[in-house]
N, C-alpha and C. Protein backbone atom coordinates (compact mmCIF):
# COMPACT_ATOMS: atom_id res chain seq x y z
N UNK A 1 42.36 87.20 9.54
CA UNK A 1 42.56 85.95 8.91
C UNK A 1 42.40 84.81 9.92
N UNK A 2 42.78 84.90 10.83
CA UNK A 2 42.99 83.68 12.46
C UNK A 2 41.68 83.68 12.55
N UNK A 3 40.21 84.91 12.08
CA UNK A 3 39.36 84.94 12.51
C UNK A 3 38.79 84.14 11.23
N UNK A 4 39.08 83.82 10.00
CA UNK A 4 38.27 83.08 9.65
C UNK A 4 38.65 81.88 9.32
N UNK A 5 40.33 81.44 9.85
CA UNK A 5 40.48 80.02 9.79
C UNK A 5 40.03 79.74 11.32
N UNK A 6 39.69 80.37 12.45
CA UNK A 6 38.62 79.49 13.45
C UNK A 6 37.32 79.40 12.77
N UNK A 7 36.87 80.62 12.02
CA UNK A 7 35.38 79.83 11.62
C UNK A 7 35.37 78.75 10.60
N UNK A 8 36.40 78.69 9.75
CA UNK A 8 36.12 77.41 8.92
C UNK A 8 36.72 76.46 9.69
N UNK A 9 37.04 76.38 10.46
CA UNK A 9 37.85 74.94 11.63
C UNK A 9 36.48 74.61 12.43
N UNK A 10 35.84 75.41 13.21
CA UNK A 10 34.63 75.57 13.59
C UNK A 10 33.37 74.68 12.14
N UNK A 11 33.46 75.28 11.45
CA UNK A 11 32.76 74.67 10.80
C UNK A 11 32.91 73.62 10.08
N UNK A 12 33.97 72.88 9.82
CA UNK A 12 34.50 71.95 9.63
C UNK A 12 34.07 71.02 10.57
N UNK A 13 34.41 70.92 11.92
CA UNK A 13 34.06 70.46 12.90
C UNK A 13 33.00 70.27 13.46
N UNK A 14 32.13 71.10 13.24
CA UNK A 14 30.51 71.01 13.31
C UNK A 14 29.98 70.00 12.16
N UNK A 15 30.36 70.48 10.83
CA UNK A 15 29.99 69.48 9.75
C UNK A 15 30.15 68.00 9.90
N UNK A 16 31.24 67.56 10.77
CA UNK A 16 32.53 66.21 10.86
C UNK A 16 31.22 65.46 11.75
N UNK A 17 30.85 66.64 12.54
CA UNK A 17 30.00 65.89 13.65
C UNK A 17 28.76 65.55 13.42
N UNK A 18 28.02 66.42 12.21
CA UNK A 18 26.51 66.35 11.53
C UNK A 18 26.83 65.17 10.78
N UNK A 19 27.74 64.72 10.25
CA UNK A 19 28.22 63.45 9.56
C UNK A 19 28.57 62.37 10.42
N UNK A 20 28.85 62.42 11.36
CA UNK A 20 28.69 61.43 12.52
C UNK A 20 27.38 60.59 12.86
N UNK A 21 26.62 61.82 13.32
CA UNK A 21 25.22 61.77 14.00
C UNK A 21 24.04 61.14 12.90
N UNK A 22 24.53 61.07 11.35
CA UNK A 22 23.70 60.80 10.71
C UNK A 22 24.12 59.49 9.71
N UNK A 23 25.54 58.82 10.34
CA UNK A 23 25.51 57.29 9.90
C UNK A 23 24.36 56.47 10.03
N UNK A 24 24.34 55.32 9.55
CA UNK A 24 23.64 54.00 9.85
C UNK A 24 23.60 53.58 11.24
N UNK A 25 22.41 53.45 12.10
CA UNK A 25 22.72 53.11 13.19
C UNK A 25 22.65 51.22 13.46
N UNK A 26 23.70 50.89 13.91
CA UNK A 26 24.13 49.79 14.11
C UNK A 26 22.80 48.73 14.98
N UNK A 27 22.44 47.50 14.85
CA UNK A 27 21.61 47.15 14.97
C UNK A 27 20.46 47.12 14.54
N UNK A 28 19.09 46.47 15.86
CA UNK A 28 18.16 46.18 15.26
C UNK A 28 16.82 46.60 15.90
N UNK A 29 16.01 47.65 15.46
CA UNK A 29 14.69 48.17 16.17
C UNK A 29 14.31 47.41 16.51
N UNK A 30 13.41 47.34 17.91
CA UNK A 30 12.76 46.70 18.15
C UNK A 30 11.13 46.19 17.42
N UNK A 31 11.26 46.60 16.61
CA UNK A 31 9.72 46.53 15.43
C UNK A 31 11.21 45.00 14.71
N UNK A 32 11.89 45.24 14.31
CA UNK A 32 12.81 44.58 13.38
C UNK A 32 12.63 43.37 14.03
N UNK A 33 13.22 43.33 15.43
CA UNK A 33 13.11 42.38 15.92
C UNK A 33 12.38 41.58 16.47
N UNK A 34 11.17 41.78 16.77
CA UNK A 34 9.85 40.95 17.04
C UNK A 34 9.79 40.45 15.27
N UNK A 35 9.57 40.88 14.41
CA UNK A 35 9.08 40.45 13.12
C UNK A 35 10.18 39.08 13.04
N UNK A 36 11.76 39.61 12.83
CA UNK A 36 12.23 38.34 12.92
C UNK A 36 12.20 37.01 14.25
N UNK A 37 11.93 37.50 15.17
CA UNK A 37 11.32 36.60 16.40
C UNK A 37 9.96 35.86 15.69
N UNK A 38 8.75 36.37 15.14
CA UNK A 38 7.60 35.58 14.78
C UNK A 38 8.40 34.75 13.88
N UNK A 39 9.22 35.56 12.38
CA UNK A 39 9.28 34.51 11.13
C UNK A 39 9.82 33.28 11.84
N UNK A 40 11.04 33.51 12.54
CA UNK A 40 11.66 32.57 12.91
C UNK A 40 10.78 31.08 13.39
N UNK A 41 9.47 31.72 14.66
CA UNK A 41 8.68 30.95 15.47
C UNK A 41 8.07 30.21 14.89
N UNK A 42 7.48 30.87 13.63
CA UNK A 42 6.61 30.13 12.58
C UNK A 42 7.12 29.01 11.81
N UNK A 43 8.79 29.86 11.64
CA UNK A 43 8.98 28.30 10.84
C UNK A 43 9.37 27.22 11.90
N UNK A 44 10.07 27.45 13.01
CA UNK A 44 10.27 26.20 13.93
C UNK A 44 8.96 25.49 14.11
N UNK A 45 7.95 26.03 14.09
CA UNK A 45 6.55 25.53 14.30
C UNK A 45 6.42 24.49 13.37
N UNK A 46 6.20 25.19 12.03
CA UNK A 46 5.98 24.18 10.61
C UNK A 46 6.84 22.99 10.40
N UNK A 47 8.17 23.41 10.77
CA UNK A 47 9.42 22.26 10.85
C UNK A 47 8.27 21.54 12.20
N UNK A 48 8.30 21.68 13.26
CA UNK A 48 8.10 20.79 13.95
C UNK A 48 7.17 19.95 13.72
N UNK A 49 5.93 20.55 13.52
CA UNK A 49 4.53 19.64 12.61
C UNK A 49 5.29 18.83 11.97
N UNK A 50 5.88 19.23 11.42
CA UNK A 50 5.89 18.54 10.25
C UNK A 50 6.83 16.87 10.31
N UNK A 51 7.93 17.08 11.21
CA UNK A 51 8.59 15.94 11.51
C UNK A 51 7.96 15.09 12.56
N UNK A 52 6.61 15.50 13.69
CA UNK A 52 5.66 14.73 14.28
C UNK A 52 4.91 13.93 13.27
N UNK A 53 4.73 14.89 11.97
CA UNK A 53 3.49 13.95 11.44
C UNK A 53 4.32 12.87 10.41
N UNK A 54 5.96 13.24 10.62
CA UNK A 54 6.60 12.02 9.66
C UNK A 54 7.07 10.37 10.35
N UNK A 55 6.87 10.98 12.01
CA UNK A 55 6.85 10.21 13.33
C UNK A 55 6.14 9.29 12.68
N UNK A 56 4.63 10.37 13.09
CA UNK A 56 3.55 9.14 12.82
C UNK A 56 3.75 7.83 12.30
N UNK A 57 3.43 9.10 10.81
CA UNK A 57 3.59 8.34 9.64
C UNK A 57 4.05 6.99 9.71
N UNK A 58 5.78 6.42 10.09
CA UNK A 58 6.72 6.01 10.47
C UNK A 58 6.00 5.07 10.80
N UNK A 59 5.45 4.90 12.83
CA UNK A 59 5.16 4.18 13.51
C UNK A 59 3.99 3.29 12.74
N UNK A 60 2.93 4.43 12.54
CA UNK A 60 1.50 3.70 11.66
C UNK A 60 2.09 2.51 10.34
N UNK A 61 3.30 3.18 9.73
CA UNK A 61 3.29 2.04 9.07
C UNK A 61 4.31 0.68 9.36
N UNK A 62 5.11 1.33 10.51
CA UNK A 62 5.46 0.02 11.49
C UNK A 62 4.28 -0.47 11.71
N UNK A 63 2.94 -0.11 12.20
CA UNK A 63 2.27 -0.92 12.74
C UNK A 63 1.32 -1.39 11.80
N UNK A 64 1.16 -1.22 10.75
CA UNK A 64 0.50 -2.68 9.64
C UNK A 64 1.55 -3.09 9.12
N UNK A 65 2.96 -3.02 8.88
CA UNK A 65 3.36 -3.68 8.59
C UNK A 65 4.02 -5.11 10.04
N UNK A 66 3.52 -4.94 11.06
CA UNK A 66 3.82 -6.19 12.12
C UNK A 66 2.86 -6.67 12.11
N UNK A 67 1.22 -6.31 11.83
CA UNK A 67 0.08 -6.91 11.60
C UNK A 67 0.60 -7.74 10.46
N UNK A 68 0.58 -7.09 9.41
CA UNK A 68 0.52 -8.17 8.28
C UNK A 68 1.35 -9.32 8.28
N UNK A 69 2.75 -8.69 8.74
CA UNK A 69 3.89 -10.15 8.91
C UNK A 69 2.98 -11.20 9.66
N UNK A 70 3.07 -10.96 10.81
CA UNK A 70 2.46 -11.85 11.91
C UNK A 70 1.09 -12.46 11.49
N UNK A 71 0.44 -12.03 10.55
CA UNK A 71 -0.83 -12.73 10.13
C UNK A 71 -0.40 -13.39 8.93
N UNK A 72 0.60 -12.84 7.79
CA UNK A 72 0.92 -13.92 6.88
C UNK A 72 1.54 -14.69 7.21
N UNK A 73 2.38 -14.86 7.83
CA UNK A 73 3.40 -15.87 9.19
C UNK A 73 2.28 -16.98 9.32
N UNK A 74 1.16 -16.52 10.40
CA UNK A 74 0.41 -17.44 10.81
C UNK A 74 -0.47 -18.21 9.60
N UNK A 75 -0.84 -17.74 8.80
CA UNK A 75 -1.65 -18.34 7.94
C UNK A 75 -0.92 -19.33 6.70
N UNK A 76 0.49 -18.52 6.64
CA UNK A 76 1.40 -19.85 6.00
C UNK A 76 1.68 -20.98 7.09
N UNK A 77 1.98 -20.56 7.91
CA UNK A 77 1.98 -22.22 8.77
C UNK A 77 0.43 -22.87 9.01
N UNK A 78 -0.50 -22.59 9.08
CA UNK A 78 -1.37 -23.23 9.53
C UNK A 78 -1.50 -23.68 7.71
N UNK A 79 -1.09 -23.43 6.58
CA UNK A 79 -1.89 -23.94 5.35
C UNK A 79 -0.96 -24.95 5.18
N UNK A 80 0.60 -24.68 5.31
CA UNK A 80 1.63 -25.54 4.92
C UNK A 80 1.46 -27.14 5.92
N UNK A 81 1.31 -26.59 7.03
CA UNK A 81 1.02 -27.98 7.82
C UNK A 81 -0.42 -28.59 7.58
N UNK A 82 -1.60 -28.33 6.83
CA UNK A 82 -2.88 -28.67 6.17
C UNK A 82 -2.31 -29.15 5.05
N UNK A 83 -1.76 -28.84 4.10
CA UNK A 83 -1.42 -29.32 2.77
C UNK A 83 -0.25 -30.56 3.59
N UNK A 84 0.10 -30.71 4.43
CA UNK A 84 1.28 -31.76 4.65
C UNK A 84 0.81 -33.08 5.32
N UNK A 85 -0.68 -33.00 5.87
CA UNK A 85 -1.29 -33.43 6.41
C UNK A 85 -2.04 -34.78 5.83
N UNK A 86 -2.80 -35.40 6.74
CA UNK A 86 -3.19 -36.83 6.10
C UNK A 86 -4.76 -36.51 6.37
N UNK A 87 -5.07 -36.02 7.31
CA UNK A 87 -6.45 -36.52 7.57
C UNK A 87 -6.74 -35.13 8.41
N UNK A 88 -8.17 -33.96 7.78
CA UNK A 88 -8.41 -33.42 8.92
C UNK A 88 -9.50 -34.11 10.60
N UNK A 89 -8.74 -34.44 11.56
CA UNK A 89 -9.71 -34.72 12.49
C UNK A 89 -10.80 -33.71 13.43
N UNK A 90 -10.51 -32.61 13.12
CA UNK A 90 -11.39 -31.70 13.89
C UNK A 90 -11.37 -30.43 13.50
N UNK A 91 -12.02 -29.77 12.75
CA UNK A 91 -13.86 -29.75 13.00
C UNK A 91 -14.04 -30.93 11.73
N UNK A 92 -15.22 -31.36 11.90
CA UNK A 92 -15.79 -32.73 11.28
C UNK A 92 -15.99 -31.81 9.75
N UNK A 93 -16.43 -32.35 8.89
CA UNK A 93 -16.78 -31.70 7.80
C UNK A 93 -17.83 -31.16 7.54
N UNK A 94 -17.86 -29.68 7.08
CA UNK A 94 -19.04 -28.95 7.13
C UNK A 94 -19.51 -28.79 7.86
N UNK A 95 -18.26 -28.10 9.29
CA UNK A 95 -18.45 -27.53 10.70
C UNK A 95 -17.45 -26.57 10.91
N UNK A 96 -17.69 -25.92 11.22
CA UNK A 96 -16.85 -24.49 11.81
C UNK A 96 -16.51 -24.95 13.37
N UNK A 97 -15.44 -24.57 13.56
CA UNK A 97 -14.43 -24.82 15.41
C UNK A 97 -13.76 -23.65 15.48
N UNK A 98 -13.22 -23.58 16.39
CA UNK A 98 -12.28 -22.33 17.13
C UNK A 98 -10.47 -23.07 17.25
N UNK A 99 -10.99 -24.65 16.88
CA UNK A 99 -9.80 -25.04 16.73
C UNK A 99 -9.17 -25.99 15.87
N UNK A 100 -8.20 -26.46 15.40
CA UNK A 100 -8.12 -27.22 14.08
C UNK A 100 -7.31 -28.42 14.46
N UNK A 101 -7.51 -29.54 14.42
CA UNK A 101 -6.71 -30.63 14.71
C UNK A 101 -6.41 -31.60 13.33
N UNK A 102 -5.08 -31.88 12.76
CA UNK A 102 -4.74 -32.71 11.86
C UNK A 102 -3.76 -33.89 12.38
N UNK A 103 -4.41 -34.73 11.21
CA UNK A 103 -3.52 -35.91 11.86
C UNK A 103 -2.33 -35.83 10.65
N UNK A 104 -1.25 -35.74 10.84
CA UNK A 104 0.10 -35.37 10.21
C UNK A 104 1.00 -36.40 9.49
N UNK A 105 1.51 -36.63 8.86
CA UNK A 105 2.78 -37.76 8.24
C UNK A 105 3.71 -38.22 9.60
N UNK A 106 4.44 -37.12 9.92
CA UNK A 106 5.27 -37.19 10.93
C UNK A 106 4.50 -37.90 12.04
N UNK A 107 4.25 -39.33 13.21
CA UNK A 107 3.91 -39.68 13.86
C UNK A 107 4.23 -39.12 15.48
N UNK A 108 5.66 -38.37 15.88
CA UNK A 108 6.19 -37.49 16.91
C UNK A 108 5.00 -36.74 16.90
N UNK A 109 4.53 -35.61 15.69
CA UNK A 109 3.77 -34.38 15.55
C UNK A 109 2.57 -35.01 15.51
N UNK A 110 1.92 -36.13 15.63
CA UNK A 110 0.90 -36.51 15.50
C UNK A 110 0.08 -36.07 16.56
N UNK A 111 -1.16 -35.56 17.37
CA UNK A 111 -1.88 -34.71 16.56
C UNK A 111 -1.24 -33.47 16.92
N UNK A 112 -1.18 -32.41 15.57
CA UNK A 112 -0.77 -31.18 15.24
C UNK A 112 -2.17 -30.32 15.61
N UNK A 113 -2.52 -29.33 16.67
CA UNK A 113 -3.58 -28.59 17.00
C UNK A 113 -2.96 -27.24 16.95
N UNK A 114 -4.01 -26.56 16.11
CA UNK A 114 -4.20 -24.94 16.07
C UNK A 114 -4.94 -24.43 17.09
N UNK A 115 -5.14 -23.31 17.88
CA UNK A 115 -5.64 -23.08 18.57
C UNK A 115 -5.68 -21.48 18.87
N UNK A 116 -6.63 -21.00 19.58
CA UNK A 116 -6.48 -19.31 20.70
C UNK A 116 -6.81 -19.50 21.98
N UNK A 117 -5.64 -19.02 22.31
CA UNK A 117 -5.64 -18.96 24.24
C UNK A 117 -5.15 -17.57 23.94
N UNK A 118 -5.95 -16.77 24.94
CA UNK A 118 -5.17 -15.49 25.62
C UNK A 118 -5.17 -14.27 24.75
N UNK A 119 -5.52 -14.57 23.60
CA UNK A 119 -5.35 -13.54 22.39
C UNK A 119 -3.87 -14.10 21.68
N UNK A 120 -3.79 -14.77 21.95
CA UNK A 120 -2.60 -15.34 20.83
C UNK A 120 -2.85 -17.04 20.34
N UNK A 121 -2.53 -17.30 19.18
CA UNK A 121 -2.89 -18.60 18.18
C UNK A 121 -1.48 -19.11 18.03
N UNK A 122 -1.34 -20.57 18.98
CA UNK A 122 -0.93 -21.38 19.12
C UNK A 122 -1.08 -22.35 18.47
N UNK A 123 0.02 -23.51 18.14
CA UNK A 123 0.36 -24.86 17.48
C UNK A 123 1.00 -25.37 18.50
N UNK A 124 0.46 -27.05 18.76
CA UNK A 124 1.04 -27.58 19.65
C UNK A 124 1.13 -29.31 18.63
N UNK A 125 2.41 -29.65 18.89
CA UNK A 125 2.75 -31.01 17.75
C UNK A 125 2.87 -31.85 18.79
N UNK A 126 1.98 -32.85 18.72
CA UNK A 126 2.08 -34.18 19.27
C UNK A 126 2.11 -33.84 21.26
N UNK A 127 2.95 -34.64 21.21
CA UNK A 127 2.43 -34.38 23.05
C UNK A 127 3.22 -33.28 23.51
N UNK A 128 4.05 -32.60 22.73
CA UNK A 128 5.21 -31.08 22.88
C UNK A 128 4.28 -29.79 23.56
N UNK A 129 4.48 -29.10 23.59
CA UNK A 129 3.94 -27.63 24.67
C UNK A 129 3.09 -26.45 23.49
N UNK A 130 2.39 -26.09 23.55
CA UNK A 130 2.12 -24.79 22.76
C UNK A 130 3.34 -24.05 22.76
N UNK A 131 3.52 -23.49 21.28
CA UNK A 131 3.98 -22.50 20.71
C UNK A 131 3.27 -21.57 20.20
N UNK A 132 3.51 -20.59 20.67
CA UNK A 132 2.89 -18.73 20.05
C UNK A 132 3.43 -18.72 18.96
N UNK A 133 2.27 -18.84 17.99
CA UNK A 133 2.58 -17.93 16.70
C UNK A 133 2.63 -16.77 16.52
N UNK A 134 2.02 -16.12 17.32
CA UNK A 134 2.04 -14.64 17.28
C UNK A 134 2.78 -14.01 17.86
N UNK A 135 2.86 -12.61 18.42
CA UNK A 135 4.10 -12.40 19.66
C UNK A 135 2.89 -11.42 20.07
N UNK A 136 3.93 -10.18 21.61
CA UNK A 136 2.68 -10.00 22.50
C UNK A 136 2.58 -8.49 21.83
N UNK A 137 2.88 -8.20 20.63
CA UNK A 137 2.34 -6.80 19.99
C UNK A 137 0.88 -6.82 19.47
N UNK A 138 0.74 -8.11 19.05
CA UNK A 138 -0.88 -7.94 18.19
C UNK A 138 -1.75 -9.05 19.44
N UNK A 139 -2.96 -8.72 19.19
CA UNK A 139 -3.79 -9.90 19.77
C UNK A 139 -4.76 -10.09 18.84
N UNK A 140 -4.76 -11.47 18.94
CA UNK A 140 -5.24 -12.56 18.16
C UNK A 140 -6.96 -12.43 18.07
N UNK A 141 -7.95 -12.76 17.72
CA UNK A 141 -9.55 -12.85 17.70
C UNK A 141 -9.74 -13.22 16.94
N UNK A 142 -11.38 -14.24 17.30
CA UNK A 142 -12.47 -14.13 15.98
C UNK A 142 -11.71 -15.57 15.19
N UNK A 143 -10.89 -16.67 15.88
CA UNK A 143 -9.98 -17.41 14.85
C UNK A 143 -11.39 -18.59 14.94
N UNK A 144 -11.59 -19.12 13.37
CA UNK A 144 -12.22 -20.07 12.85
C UNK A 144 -11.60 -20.90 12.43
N UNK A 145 -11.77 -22.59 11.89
CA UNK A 145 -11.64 -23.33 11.37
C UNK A 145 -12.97 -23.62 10.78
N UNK A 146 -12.95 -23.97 9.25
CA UNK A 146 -14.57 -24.67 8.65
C UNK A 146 -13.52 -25.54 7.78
N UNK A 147 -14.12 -27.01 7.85
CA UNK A 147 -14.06 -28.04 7.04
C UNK A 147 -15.13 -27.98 6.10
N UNK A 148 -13.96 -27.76 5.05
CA UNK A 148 -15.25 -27.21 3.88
C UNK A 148 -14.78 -28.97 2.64
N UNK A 149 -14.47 -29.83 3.25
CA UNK A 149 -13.95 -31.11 2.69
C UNK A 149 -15.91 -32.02 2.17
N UNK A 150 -15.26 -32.48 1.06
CA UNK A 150 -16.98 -33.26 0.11
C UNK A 150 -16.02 -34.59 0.29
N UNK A 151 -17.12 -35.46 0.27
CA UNK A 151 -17.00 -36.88 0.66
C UNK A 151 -16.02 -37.25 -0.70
N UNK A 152 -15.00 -37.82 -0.71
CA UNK A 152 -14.20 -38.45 -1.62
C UNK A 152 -13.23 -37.53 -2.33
N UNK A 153 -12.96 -36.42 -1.26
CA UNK A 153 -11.86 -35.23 -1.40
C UNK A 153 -10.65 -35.38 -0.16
N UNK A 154 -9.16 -34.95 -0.60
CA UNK A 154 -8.55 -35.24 0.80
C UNK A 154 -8.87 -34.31 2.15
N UNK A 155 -9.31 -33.41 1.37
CA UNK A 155 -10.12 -32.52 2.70
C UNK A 155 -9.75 -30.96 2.27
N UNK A 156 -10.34 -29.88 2.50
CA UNK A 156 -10.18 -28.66 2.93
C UNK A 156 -10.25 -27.98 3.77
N UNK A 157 -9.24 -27.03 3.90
CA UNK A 157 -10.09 -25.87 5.86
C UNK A 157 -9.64 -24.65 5.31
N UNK A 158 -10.75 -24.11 6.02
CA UNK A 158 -10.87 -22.66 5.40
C UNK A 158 -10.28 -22.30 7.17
N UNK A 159 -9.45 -21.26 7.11
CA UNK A 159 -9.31 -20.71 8.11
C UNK A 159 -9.46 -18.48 8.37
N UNK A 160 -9.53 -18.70 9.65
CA UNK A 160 -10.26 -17.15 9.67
C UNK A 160 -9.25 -16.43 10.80
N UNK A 161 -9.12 -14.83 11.34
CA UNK A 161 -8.76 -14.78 12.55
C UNK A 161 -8.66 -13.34 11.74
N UNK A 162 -8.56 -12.46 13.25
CA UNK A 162 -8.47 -10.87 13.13
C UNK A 162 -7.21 -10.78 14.19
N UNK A 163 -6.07 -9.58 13.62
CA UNK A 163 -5.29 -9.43 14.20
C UNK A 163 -5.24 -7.76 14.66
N UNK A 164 -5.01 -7.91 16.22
CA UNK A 164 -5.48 -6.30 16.60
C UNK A 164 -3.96 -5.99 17.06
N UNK A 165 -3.16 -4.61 17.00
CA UNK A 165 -1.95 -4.25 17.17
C UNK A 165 -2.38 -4.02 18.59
N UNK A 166 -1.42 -3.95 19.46
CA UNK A 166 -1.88 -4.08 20.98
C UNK A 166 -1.82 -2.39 21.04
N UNK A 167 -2.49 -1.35 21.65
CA UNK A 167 -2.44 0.00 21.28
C UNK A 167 -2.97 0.75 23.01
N UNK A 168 -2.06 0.03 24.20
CA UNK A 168 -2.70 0.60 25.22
C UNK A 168 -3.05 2.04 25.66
N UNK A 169 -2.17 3.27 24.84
CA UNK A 169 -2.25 4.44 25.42
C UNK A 169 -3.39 4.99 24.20
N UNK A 170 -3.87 4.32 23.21
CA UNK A 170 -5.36 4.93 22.73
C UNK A 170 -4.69 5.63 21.89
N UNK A 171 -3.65 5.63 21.01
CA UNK A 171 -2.71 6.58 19.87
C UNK A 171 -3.20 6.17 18.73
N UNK A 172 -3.64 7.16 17.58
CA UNK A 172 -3.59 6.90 16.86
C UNK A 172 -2.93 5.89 15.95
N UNK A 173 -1.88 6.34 15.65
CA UNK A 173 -0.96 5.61 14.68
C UNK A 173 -0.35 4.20 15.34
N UNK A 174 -1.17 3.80 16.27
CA UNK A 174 -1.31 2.21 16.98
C UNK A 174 -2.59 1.79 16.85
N UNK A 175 -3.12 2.09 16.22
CA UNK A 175 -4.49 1.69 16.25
C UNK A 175 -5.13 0.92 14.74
N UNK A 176 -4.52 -0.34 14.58
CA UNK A 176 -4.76 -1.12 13.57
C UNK A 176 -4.93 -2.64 13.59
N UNK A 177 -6.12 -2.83 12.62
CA UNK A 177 -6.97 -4.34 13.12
C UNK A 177 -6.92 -4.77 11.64
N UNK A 178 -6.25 -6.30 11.48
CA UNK A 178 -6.97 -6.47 10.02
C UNK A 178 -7.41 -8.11 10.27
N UNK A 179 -8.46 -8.92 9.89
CA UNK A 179 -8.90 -10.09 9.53
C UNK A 179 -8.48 -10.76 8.39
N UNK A 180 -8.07 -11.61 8.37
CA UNK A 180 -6.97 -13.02 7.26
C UNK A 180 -8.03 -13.51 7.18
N UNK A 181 -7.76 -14.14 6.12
CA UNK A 181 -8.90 -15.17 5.37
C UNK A 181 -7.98 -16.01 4.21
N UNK A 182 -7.95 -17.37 4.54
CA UNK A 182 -7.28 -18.40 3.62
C UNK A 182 -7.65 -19.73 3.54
N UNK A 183 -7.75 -20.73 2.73
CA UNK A 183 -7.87 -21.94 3.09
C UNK A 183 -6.98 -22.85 2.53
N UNK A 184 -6.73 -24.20 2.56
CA UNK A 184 -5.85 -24.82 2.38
C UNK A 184 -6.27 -26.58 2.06
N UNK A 185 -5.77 -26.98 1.23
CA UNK A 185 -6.55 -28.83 0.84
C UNK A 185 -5.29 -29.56 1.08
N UNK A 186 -5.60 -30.42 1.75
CA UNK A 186 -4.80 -31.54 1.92
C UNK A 186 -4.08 -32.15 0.37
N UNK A 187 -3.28 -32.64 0.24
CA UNK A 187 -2.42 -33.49 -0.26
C UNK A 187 -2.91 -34.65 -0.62
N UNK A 188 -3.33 -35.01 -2.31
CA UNK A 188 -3.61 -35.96 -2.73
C UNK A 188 -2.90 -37.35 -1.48
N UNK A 189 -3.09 -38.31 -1.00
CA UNK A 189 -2.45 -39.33 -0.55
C UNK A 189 -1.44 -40.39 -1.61
């Protein structure tokens, strides 16, 4: 009897241990784990694209939207001070200039000159200093005045100018130019 409760203790014990040896083994193959190493890589990848190209995005439309301010900026002051104006004195009528001179109500601001120095379009009132209309993100080009005024009219000026975003490192999403076009008539007297 002792001889066959050692063999079923024996075999008990052998069994205990075949049930051991054939749990779940804890962890992760190395096949397991490269696969989750790529999924993972791939998506940090796609996430990353993807918040560069919302960068962009971002900056590019920071940068027409400081073009456009700065050019509707400039082209409302140069029309508002034309419509406020008495007399255009320069360019003569039915001449194109690079610069615009009015003679004004206000006698201090008398003469009021538009102008481009430097890549930026300046107003200077009466004997006072140039003021930058623009600031040093965009540069200024290409600025016209045409007196487009008919004999026994208070006058018209057509005005022109291209505004370039200043874009020194050659980046895309800095790289934006747009040209204004407006004109403006003097004020019945």
């Amino acid at each position: 009897m002792n001889k066959k409760l050692n063999h079923l203790a024996n075999f008990k014990n052998h069994n205990s241990s075949f049930i051991i040896h054939n749990s779940c083994p804890k962890g992760f193959t190395l096949i397991e784990l490269l696969l989750y190493v790529g999924i993972a890589s791939i998506m940090l990848l796609v996430i990353s694209a993807f918040l560069a190209f919302l960068l962009q995005s971002r900056v590019k439309n920071q940068t027409i939207a400081e073009v456009e301010q700065q050019g509707l900026a400039v082209m409302q002051v140069v029309a508002q001070t034309a419509r406020n104006a008495e007399v255009i004195t320069s360019p003569t009528q039915g001449v194109s200039a690079s610069s615009l001179t009015l003679n004004v109500v206000t006698v201090a601001n008398d003469p009021t000159i538009f102008d481009l120095a430097s890549g930026v379009i300046r107003i200077k009132e009466g004997a006072g200093t140039a003021i930058a209309l623009t600031n040093n993100r965009v540069v200024a080009s290409a600025l016209t005045f045409q007196n487009l005024s008919r004999t026994g009219t208070p006058g018209n000026i057509r005005v022109q100018f291209t505004l370039t975003h200043i874009n020194p490192e050659g980046r895309n999403e800095y790289d934006f130019s747009k040209t204004f076009v407006g004109s403006a008539a003097l004020r019945q007297p």
